[in-house]
C-alpha atoms as a PDB file:
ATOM      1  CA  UNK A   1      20.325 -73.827  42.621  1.00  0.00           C
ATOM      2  CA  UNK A   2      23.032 -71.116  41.174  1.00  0.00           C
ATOM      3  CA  UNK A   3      23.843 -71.320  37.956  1.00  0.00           C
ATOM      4  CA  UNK A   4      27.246 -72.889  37.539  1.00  0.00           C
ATOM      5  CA  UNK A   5      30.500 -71.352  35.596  1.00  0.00           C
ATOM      6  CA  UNK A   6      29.696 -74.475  32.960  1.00  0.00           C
ATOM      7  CA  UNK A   7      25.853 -73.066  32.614  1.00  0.00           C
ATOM      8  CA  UNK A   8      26.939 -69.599  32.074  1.00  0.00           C
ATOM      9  CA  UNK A   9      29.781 -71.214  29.694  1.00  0.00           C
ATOM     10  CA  UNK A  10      27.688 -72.405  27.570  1.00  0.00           C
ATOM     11  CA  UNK A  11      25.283 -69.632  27.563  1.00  0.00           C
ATOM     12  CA  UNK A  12      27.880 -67.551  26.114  1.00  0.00           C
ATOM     13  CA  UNK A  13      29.162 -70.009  23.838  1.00  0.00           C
ATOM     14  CA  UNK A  14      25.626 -70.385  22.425  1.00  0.00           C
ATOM     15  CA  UNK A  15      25.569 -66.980  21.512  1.00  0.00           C
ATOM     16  CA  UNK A  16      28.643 -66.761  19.847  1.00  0.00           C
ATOM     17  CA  UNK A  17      27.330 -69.358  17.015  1.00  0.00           C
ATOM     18  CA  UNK A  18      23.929 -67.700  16.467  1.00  0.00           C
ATOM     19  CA  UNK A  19      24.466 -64.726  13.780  1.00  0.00           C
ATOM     20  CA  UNK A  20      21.539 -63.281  11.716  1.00  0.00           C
ATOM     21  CA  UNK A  21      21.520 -63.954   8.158  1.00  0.00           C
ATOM     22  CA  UNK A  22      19.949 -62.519   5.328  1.00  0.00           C
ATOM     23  CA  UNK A  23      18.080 -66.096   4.415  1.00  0.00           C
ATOM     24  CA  UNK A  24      17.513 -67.781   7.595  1.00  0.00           C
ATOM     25  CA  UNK A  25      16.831 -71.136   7.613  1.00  0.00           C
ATOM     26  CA  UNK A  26      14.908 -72.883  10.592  1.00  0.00           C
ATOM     27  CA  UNK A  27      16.117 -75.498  12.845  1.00  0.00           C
ATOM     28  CA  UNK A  28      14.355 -78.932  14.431  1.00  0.00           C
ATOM     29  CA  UNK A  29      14.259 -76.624  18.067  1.00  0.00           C
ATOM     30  CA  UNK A  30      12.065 -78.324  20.633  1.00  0.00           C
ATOM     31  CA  UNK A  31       9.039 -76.819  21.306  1.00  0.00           C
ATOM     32  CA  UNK A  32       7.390 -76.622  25.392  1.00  0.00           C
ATOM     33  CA  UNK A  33       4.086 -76.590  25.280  1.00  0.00           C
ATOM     34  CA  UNK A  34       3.829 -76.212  28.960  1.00  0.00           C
ATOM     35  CA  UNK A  35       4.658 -72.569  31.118  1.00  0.00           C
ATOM     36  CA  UNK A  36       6.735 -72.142  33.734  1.00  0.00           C
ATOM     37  CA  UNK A  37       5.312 -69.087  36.163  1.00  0.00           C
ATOM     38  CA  UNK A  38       6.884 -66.019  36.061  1.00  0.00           C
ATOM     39  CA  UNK A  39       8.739 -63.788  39.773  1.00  0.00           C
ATOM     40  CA  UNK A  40      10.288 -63.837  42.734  1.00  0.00           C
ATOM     41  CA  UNK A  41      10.679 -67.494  43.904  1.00  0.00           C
ATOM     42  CA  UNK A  42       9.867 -69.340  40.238  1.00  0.00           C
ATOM     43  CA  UNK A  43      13.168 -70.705  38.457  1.00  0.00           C
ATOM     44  CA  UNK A  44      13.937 -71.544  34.419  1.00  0.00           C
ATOM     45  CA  UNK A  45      15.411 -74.227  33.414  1.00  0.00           C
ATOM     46  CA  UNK A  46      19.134 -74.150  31.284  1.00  0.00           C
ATOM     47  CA  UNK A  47      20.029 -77.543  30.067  1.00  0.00           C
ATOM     48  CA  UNK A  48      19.207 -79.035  33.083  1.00  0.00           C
ATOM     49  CA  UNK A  49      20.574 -76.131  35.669  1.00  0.00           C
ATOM     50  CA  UNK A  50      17.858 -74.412  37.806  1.00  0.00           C
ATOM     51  CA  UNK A  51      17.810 -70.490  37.038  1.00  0.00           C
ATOM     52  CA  UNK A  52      15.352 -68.069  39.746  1.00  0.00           C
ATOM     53  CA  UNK A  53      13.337 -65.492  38.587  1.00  0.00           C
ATOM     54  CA  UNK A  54      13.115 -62.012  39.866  1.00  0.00           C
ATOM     55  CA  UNK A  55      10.230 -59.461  39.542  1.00  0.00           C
ATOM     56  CA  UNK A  56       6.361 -58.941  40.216  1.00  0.00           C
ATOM     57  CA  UNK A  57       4.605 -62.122  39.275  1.00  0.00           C
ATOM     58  CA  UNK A  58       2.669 -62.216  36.318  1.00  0.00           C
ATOM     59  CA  UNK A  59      -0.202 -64.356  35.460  1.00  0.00           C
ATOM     60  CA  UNK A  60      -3.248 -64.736  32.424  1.00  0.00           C
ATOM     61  CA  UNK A  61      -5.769 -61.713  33.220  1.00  0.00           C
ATOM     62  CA  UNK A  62      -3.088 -59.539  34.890  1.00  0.00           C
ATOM     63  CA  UNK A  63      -2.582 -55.684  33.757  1.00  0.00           C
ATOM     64  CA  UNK A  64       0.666 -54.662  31.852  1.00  0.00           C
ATOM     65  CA  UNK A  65       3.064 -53.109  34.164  1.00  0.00           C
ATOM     66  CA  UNK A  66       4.469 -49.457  33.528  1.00  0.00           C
ATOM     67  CA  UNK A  67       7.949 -50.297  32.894  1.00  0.00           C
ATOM     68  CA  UNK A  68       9.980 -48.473  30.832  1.00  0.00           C
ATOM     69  CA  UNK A  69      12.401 -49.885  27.640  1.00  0.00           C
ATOM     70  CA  UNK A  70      14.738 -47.854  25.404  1.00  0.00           C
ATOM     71  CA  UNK A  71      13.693 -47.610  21.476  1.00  0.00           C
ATOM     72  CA  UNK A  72      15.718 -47.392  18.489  1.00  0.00           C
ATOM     73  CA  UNK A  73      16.118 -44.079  18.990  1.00  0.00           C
ATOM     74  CA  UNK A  74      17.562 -44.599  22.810  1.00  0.00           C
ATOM     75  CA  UNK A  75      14.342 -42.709  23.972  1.00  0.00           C
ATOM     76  CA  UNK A  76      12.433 -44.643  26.868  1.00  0.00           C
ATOM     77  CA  UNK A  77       8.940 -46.348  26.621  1.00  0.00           C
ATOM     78  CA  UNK A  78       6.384 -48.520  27.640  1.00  0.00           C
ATOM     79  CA  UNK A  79       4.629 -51.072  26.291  1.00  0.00           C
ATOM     80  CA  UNK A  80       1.668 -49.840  28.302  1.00  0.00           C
ATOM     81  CA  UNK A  81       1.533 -46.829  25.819  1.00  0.00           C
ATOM     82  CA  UNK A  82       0.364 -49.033  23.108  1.00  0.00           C
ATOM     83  CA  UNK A  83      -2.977 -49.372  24.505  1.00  0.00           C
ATOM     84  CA  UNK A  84      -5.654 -49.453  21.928  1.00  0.00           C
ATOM     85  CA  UNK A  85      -4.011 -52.065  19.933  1.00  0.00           C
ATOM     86  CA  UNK A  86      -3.793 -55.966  20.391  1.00  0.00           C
ATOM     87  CA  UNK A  87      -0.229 -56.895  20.497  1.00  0.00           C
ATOM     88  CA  UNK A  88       2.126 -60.399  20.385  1.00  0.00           C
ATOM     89  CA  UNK A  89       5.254 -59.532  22.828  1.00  0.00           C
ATOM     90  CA  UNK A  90       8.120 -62.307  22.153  1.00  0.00           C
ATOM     91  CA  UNK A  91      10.093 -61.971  25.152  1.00  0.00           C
ATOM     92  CA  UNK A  92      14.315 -63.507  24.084  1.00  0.00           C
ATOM     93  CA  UNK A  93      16.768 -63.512  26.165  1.00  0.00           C
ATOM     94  CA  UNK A  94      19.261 -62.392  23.225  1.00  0.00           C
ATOM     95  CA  UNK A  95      19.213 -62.014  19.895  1.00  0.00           C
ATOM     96  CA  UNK A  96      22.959 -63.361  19.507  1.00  0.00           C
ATOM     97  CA  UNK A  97      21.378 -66.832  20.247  1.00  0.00           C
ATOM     98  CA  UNK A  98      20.204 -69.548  17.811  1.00  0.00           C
ATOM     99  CA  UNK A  99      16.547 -70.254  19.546  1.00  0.00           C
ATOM    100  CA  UNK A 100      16.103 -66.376  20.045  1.00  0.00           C
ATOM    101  CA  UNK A 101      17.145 -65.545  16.479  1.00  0.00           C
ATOM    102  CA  UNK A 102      14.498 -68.259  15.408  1.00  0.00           C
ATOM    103  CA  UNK A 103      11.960 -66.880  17.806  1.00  0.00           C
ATOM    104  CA  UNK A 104      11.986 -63.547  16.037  1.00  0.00           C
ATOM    105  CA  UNK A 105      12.380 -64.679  12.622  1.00  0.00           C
ATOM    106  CA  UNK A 106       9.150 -67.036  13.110  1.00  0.00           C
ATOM    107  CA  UNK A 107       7.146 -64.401  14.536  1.00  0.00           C
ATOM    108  CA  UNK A 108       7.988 -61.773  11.952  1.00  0.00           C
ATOM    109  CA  UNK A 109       7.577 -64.247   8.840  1.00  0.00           C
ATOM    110  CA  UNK A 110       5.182 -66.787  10.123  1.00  0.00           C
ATOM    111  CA  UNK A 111       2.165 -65.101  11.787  1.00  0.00           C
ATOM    112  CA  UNK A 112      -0.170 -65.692   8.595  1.00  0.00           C
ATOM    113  CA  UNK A 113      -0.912 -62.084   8.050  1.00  0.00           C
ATOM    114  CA  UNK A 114      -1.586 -61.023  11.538  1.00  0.00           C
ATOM    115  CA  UNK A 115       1.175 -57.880  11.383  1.00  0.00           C
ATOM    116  CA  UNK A 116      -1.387 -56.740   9.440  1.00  0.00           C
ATOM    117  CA  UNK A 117      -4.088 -55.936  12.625  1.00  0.00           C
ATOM    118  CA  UNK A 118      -2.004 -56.777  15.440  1.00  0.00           C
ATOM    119  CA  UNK A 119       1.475 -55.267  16.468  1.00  0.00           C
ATOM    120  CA  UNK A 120       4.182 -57.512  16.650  1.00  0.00           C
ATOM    121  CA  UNK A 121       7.209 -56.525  19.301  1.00  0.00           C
ATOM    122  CA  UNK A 122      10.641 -58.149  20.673  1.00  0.00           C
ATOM    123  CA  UNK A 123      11.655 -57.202  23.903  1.00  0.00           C
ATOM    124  CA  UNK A 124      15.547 -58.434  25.054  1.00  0.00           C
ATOM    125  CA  UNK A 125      18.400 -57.342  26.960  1.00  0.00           C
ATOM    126  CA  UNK A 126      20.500 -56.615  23.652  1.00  0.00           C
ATOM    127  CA  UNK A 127      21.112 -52.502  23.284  1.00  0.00           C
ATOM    128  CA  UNK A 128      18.856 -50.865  21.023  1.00  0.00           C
ATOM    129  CA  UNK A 129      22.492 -50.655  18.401  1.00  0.00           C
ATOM    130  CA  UNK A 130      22.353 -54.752  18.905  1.00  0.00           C
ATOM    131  CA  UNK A 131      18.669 -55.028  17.872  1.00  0.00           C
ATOM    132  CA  UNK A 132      18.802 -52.548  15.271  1.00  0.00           C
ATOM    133  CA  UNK A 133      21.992 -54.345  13.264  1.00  0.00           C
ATOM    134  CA  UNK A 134      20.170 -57.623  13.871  1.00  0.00           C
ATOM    135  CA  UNK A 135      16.693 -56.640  12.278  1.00  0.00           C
ATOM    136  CA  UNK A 136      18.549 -55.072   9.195  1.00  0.00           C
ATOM    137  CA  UNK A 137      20.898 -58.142   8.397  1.00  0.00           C
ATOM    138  CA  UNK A 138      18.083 -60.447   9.403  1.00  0.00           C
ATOM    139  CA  UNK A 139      15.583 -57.828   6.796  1.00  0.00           C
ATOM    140  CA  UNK A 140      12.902 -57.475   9.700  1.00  0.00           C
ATOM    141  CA  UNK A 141      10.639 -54.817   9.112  1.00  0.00           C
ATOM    142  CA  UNK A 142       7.149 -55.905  10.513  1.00  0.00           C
ATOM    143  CA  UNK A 143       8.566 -56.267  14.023  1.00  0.00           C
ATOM    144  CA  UNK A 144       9.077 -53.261  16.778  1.00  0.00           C
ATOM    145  CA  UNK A 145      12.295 -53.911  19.065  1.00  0.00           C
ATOM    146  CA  UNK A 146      12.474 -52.826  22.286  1.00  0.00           C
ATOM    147  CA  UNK A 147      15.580 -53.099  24.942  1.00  0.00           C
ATOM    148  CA  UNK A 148      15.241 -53.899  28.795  1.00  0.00           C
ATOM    149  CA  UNK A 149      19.474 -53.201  29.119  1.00  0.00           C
ATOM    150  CA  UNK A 150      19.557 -50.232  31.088  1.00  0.00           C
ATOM    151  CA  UNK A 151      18.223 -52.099  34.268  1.00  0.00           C
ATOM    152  CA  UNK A 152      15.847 -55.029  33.804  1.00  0.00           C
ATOM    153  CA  UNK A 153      13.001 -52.634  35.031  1.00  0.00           C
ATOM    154  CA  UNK A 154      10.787 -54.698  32.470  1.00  0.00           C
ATOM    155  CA  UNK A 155      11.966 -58.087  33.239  1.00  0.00           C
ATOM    156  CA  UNK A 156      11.342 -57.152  37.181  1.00  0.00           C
ATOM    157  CA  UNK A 157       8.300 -55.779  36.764  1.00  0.00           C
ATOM    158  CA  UNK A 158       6.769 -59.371  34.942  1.00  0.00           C
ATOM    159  CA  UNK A 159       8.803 -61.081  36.719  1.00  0.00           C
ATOM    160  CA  UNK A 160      10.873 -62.588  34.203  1.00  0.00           C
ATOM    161  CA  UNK A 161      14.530 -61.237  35.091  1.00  0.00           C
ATOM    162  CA  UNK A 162      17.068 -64.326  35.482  1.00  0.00           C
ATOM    163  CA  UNK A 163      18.957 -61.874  37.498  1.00  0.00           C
ATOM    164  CA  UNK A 164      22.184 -64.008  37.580  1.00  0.00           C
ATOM    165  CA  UNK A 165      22.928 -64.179  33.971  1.00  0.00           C
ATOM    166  CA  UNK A 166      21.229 -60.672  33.348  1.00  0.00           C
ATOM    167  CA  UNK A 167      18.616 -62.288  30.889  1.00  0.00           C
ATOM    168  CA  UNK A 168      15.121 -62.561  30.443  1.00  0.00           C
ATOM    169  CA  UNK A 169      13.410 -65.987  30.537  1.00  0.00           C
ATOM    170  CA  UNK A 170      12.128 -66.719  27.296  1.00  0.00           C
ATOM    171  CA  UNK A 171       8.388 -65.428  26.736  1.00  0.00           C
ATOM    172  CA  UNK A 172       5.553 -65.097  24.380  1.00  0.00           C
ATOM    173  CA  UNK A 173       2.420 -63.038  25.703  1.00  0.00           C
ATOM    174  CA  UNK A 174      -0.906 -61.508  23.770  1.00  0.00           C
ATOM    175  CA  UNK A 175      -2.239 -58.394  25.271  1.00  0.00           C
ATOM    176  CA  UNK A 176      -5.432 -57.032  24.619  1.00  0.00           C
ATOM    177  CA  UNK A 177      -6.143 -53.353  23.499  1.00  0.00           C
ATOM    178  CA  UNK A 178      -6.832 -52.823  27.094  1.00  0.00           C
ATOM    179  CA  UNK A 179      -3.340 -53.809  28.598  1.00  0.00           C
ATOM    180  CA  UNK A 180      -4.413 -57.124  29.610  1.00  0.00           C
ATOM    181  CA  UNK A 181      -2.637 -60.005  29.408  1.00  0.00           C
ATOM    182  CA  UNK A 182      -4.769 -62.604  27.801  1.00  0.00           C
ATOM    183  CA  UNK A 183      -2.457 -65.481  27.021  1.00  0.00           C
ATOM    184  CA  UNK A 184       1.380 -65.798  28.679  1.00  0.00           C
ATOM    185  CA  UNK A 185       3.974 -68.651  28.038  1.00  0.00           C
ATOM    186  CA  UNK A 186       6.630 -69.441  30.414  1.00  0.00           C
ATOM    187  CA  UNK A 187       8.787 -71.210  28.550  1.00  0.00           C
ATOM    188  CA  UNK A 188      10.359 -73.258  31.085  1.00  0.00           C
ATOM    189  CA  UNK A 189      13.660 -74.458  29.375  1.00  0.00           C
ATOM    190  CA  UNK A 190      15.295 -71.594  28.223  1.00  0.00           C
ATOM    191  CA  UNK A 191      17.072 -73.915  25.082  1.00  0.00           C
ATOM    192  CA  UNK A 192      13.755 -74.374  23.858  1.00  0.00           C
ATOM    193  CA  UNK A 193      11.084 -72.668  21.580  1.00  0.00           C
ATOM    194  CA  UNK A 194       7.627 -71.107  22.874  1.00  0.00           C
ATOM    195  CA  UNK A 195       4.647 -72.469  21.105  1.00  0.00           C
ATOM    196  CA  UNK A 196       4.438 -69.320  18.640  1.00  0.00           C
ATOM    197  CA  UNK A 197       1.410 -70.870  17.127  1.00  0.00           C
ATOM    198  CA  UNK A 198      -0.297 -70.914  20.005  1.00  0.00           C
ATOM    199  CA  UNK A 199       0.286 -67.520  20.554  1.00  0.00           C
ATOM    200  CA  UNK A 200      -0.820 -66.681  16.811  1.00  0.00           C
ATOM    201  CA  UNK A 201      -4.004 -68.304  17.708  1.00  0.00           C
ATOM    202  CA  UNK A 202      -4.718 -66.661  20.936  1.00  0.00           C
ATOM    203  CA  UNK A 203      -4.278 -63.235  19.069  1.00  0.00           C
ATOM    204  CA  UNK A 204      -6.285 -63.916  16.184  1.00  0.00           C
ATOM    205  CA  UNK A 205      -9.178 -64.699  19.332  1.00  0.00           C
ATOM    206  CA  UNK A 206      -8.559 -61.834  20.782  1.00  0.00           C
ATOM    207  CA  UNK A 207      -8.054 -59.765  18.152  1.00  0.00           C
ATOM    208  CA  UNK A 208     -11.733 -60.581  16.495  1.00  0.00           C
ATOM    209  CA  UNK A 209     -10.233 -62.360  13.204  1.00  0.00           C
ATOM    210  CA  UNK A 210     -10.992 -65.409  11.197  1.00  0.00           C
ATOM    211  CA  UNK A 211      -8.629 -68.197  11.239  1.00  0.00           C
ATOM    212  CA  UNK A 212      -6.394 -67.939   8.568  1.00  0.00           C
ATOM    213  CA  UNK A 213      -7.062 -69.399   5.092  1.00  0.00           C
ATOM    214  CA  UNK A 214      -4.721 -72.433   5.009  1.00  0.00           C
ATOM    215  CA  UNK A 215      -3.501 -73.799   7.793  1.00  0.00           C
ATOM    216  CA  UNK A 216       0.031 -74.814   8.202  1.00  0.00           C
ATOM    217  CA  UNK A 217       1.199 -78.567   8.656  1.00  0.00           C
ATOM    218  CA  UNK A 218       2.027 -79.876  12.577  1.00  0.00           C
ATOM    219  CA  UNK A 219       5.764 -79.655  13.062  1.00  0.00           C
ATOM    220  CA  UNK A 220       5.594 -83.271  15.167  1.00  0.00           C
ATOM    221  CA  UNK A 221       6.987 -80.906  18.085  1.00  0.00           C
ATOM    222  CA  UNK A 222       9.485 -79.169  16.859  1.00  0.00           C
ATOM    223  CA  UNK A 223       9.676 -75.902  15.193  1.00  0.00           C
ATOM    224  CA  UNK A 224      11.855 -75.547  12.532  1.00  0.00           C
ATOM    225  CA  UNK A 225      11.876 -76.061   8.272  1.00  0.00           C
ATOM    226  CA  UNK A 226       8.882 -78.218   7.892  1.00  0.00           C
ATOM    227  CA  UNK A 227       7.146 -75.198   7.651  1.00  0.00           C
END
């Protein structure tokens, strides 16, 4: 099922109220604990509307694709190139959005430490200007953006392009220093948050490392202040 006006309506008035701020402060978001599965043929969920998926599917135990996404700088790379290190990639659908700027702000001051052994990077459709003014008002330094705008070759080749809104479905994945995907979330309602602890866990796994010292207190489902 298309998206209708009303879906992409709200879409863009949901990321008209989500602005960085210097001291964020987390919401009660939902959080899926289930996937979705990512290309051609798979849909999303938007408050209740269906969204398809475009792309290459992509599953647990896959290979990172080549697919290139512009830096800072505007020069092109891929995430393939980081080979050698574990990494956490949070996959947004925009950074002008409340869930998305929570996404990034939980896996830049959350993780326990792990920025410390295992690179942490944001991939969305924002321009590289859009990411940059968002990780200095939002005083992100431990996090590496990277922007799939000039054609969704990323999103395609995962197969997480929502091609009619231009978007990528929101994503967490842990690859290992080998380019292998080792743990992948789906998240299938686009409003809602990925389980980032989860993902913190799986890295620390693959990664080699000890749990961390204290653990944090269960958020009841949601992911927001009670942290």
């Amino acid at each position: 099922m298309k998206p209708t006006y009303s879906t992409i309506l709200a879409f863009a008035m949901l990321s008209l109220t989500g602005c960085a701020t210097n001291s964020f402060t987390y919401k009660d978001f939902p959080v899926s604990k289930g996937s979705a599965e990512a290309g051609t043929g798979k849909t999303v969920a938007f408050r209740g509307s269906h969204l398809q998926l475009e792309g290459n599917p992509l599953k647990v135990g896959d290979t990172l694709r080549d697919a290139k996404l512009a830096g800072g700088d505007l020069k092109l790379v891929s995430l393939t190139e980081g080979k050698g290190k574990v990494r956490i990639v949070s996959i947004v659908p925009s950074l002008d959005t409340k869930v998305c700027e929570q996404q990034t702000h939980y896996l830049s001051e959350k993780n326990r430490g792990l920025d410390r052994d295992v690179q942490l990077i944001t991939v969305s459709v924002d321009t590289p200007f859009a990411q940059k003014r968002f990780a200095e008002e939002a005083k992100i330094r431990n996090v590496t953006f990277l922007s799939d705008y000039r054609g969704g070759d990323f999103g395609r080749a995962h197969g997480l392009l929502v091609p009619d809104l231009h978007l990528l479905a929101r994503s967490v994945m842990v690859v290992d220093k080998d380019n292998v995907v080792r743990y992948l979330q789906v998240v299938p309602e686009l409003a809602s948050m990925p389980d980032m602890e989860r993902a913190f866990e799986e890295a620390r796994k693959v990664a080699g490392l000890p749990p961390p010292a204290s653990a944090m207190s269960s958020s009841g489902g949601s992911m927001g202040g009670g942290y």
